[in-house]
N, C-alpha and C. Protein backbone atom coordinates (compact mmCIF):
# COMPACT_ATOMS: atom_id res chain seq x y z
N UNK A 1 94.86 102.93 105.16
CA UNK A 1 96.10 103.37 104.54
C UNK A 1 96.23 104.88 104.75
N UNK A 2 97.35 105.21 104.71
CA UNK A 2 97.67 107.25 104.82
C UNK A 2 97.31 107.40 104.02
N UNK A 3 96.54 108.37 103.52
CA UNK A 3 96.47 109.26 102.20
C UNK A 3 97.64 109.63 101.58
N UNK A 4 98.64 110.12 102.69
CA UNK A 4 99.99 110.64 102.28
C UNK A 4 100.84 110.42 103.64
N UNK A 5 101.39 109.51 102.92
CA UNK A 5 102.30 108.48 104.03
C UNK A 5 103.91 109.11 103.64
N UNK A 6 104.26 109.03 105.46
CA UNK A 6 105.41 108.99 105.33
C UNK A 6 106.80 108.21 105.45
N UNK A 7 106.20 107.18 105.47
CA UNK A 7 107.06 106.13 105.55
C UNK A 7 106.84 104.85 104.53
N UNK A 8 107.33 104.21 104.21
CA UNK A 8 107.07 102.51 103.23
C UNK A 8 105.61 101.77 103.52
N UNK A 9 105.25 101.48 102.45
CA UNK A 9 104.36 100.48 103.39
C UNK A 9 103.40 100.56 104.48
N UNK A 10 102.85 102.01 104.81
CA UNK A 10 102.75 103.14 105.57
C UNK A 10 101.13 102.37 105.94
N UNK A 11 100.62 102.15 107.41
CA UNK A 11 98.98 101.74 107.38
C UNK A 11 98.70 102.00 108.91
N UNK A 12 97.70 102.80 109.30
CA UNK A 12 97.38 103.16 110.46
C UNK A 12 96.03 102.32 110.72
N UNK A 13 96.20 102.35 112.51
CA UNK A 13 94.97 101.73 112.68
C UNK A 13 94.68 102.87 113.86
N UNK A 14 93.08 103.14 114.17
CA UNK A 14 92.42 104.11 114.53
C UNK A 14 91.70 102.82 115.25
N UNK A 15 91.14 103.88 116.82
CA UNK A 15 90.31 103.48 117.53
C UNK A 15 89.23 104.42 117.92
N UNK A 16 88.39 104.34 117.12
CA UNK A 16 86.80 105.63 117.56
C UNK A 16 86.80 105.37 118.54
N UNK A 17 86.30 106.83 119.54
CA UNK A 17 86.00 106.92 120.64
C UNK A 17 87.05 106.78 121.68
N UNK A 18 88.09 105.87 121.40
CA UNK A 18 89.05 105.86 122.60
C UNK A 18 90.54 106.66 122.50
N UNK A 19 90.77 107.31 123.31
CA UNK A 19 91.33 108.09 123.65
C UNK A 19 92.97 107.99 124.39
N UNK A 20 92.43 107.09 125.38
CA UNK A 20 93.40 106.55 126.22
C UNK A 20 93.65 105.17 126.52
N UNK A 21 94.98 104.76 125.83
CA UNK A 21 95.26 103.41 125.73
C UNK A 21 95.34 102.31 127.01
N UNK A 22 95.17 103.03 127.96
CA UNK A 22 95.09 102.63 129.48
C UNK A 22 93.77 101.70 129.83
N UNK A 23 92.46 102.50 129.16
CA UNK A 23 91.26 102.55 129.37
C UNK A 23 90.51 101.44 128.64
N UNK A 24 91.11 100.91 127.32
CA UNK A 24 91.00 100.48 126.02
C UNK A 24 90.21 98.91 126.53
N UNK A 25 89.17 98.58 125.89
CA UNK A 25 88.92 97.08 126.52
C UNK A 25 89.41 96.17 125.99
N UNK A 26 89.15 94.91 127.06
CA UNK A 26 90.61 94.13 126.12
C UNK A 26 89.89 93.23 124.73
N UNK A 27 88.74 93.56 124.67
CA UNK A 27 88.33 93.44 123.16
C UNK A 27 88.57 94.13 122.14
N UNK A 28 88.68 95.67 122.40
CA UNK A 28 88.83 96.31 121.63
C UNK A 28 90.28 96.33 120.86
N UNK A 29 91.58 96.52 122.38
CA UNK A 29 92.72 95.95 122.02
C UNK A 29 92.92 94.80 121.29
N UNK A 30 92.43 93.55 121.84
CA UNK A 30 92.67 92.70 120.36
C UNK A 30 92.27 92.79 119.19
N UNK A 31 91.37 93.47 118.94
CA UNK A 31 91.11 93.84 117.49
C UNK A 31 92.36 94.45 117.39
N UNK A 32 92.96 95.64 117.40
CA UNK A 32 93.93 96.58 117.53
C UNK A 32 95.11 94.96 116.90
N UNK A 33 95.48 94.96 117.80
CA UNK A 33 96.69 94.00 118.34
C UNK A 33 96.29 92.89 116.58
N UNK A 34 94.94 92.34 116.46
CA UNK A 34 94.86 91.50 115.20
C UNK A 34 95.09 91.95 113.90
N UNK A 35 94.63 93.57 113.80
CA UNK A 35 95.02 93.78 112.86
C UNK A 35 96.60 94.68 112.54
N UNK A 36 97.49 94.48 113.90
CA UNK A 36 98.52 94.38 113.70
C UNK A 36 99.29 92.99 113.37
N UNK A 37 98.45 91.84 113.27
CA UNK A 37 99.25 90.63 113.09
C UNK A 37 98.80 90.49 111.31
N UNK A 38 97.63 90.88 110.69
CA UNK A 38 97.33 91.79 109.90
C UNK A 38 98.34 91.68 109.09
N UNK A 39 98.63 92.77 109.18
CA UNK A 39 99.64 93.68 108.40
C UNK A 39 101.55 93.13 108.42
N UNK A 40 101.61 92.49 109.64
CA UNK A 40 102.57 92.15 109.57
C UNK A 40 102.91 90.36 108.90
N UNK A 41 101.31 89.39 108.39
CA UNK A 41 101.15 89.13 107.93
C UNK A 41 101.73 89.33 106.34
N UNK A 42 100.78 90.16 106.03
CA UNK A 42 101.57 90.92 104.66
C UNK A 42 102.61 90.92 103.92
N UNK A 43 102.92 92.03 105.69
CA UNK A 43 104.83 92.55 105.45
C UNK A 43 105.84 91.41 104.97
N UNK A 44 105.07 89.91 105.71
CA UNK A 44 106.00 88.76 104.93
C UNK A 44 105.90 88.42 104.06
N UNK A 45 104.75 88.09 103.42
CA UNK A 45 104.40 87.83 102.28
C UNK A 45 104.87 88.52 101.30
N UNK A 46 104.94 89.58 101.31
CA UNK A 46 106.45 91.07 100.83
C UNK A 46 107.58 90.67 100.97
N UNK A 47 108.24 90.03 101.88
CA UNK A 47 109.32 89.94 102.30
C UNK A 47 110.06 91.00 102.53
N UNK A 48 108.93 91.79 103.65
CA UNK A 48 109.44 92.76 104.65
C UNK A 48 109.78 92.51 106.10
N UNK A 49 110.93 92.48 106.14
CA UNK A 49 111.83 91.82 107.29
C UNK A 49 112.02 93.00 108.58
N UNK A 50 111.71 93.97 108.31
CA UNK A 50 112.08 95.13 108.92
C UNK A 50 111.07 96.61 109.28
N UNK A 51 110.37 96.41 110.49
CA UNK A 51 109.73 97.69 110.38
C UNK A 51 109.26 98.51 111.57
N UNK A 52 108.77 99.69 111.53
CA UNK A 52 108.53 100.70 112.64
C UNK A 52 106.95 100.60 113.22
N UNK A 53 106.98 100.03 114.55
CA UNK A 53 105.31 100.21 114.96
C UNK A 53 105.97 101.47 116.19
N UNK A 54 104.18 102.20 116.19
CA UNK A 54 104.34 103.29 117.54
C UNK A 54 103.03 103.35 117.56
N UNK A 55 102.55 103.74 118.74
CA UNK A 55 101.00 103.76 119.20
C UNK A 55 100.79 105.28 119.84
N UNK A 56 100.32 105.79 119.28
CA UNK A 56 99.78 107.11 119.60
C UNK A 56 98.15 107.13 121.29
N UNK A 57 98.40 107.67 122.10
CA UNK A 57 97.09 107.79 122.82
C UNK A 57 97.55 109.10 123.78
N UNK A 58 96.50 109.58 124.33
CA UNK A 58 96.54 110.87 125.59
C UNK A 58 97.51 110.09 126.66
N UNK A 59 97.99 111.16 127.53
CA UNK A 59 98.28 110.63 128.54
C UNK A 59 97.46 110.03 129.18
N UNK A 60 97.99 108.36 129.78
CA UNK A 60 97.05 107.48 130.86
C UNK A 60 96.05 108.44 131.68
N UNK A 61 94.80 108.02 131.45
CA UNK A 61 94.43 108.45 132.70
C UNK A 61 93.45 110.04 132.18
N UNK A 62 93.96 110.64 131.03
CA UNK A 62 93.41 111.53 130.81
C UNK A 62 93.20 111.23 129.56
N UNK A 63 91.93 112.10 129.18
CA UNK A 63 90.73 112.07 128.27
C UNK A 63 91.47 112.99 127.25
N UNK A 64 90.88 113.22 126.23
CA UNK A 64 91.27 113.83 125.26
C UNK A 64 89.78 113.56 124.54
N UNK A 65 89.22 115.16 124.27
CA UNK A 65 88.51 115.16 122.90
C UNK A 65 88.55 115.14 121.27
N UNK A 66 89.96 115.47 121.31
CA UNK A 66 90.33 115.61 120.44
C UNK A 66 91.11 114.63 119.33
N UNK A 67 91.47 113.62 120.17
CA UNK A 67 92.52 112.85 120.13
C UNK A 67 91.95 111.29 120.00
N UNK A 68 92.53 110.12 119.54
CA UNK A 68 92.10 108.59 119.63
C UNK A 68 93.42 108.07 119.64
N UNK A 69 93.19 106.48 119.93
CA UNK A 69 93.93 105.88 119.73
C UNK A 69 94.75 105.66 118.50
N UNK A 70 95.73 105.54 117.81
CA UNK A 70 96.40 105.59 116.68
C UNK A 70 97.35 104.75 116.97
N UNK A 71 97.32 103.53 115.91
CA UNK A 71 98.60 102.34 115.73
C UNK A 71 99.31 103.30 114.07
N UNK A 72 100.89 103.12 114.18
CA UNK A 72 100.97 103.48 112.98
C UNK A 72 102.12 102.28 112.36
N UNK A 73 102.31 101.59 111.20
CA UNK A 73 103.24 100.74 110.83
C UNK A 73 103.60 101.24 109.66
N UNK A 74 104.65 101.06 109.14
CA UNK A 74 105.55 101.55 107.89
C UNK A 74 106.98 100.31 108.08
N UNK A 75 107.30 99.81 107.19
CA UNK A 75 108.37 98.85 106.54
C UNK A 75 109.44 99.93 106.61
N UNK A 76 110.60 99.18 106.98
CA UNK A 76 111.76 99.47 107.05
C UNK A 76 113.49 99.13 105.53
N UNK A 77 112.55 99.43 104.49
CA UNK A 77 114.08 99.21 103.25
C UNK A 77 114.71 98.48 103.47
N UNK A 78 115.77 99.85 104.37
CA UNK A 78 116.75 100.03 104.39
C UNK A 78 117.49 98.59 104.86
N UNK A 79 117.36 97.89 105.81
CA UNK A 79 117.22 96.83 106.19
C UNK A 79 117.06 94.94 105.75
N UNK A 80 116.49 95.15 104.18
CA UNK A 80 115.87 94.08 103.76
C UNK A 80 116.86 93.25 103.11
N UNK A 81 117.74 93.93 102.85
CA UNK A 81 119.09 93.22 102.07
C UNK A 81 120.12 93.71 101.93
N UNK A 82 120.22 94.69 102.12
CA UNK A 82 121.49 95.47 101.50
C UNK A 82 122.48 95.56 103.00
N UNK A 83 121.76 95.70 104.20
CA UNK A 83 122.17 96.12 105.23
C UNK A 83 123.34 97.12 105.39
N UNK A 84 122.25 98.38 105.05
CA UNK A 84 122.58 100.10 105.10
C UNK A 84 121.49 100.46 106.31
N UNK A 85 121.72 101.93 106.38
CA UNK A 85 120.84 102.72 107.27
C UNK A 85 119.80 102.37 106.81
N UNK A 86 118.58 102.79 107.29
CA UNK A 86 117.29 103.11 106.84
C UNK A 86 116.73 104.19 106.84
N UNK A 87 117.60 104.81 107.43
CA UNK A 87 116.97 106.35 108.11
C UNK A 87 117.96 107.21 106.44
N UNK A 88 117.20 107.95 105.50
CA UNK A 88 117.57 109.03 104.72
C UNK A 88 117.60 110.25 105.21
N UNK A 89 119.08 110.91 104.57
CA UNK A 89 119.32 112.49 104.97
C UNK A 89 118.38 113.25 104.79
N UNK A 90 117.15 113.06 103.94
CA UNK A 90 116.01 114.15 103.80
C UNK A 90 115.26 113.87 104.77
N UNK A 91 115.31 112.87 106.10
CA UNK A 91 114.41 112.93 106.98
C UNK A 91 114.83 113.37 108.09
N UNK A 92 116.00 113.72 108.33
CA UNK A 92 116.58 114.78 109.06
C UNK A 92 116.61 115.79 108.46
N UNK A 93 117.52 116.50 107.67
CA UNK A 93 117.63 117.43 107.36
C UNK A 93 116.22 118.53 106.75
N UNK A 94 115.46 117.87 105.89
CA UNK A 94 114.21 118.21 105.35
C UNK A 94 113.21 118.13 105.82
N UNK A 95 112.91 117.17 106.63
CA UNK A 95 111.97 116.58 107.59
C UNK A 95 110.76 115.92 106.10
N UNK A 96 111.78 115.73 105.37
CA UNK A 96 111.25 114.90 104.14
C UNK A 96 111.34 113.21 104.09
N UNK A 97 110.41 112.73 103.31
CA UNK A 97 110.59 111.17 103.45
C UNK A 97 110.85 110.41 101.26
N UNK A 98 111.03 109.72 101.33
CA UNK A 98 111.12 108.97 100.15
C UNK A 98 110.13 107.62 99.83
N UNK A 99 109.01 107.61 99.61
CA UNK A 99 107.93 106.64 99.22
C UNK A 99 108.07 105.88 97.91
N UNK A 100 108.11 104.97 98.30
CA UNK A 100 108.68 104.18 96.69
C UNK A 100 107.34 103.29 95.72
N UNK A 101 106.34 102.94 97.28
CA UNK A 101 104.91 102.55 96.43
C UNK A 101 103.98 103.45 96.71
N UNK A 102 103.15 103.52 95.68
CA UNK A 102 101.37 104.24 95.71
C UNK A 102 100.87 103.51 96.59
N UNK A 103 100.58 104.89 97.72
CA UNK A 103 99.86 104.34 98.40
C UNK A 103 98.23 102.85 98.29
N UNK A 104 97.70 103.72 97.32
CA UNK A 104 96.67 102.96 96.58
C UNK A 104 97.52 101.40 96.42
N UNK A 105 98.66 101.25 95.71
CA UNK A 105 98.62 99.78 95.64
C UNK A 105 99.30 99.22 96.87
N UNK A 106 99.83 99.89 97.66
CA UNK A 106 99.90 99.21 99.02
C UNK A 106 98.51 98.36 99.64
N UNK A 107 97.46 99.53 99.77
CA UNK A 107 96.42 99.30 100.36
C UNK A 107 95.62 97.87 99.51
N UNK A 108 95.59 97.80 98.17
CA UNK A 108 95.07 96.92 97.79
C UNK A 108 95.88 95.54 97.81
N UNK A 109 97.18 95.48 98.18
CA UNK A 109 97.58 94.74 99.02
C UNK A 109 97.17 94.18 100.24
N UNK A 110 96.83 95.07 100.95
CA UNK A 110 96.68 94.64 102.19
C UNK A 110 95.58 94.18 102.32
N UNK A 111 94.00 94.96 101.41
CA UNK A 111 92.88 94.50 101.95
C UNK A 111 92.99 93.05 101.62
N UNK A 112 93.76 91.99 101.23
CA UNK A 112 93.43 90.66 101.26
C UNK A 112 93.81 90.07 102.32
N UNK A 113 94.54 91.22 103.29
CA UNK A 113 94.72 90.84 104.61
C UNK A 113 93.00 90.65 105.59
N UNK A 114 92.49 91.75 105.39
CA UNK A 114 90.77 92.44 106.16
C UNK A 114 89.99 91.73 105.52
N UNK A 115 89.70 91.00 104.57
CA UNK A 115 88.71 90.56 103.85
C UNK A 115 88.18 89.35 104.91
């Protein structure tokens, strides 16, 4: 889970050691990839209909010390019923976000996903 998430529903997945998503084995990726089915698991069980994945890695091909693989997912509101934007003026204008659950009880949500 983020410590301090900026989005809904907010849960990253990390890959030690790897760097570049190019390189990634395809074991390792399915882990990756499972505990994106994971979470989106969940998201239904929520009856979260709506949400943002992006995968963070170095450019192909190049290394990074600094850097790993990063899945990031966050639920989309705006979307779930009302059918409005999702996107709030404080995340343009402020480069602010609006979090509506503790993180903490997100996460203890989810670990009955990992268990």
């Amino acid at each position: 889970m983020a410590y301090s998430p900026i989005g809904s529903d907010e849960v990253w997945g990390t890959m030690i050691n790897r760097t570049d998503l190019a390189t990634v084995p395809k074991e390792a990726l399915s882990n990756l990839t499972d505990g994106l089915s994971r979470i989106l698991k969940c998201y239904d069980v929520l009856e979260l209909r709506s949400f943002n994945v992006v995968i963070f890695s170095s450019p192909f091909g190049g290394d990074s010390r600094y850097g790993s693989v990063v899945l990031k997912v966050t639920s989309r509101y705006g979307f779930q019923s009302q059918n409005v934007n999702d996107v709030w003026g404080l995340r343009y204008f402020l480069d602010e976000s609006e979090i509506f659950d503790a993180p903490e009880d997100v996460a203890t949500e989810m670990r009955k996903y990992f268990a």
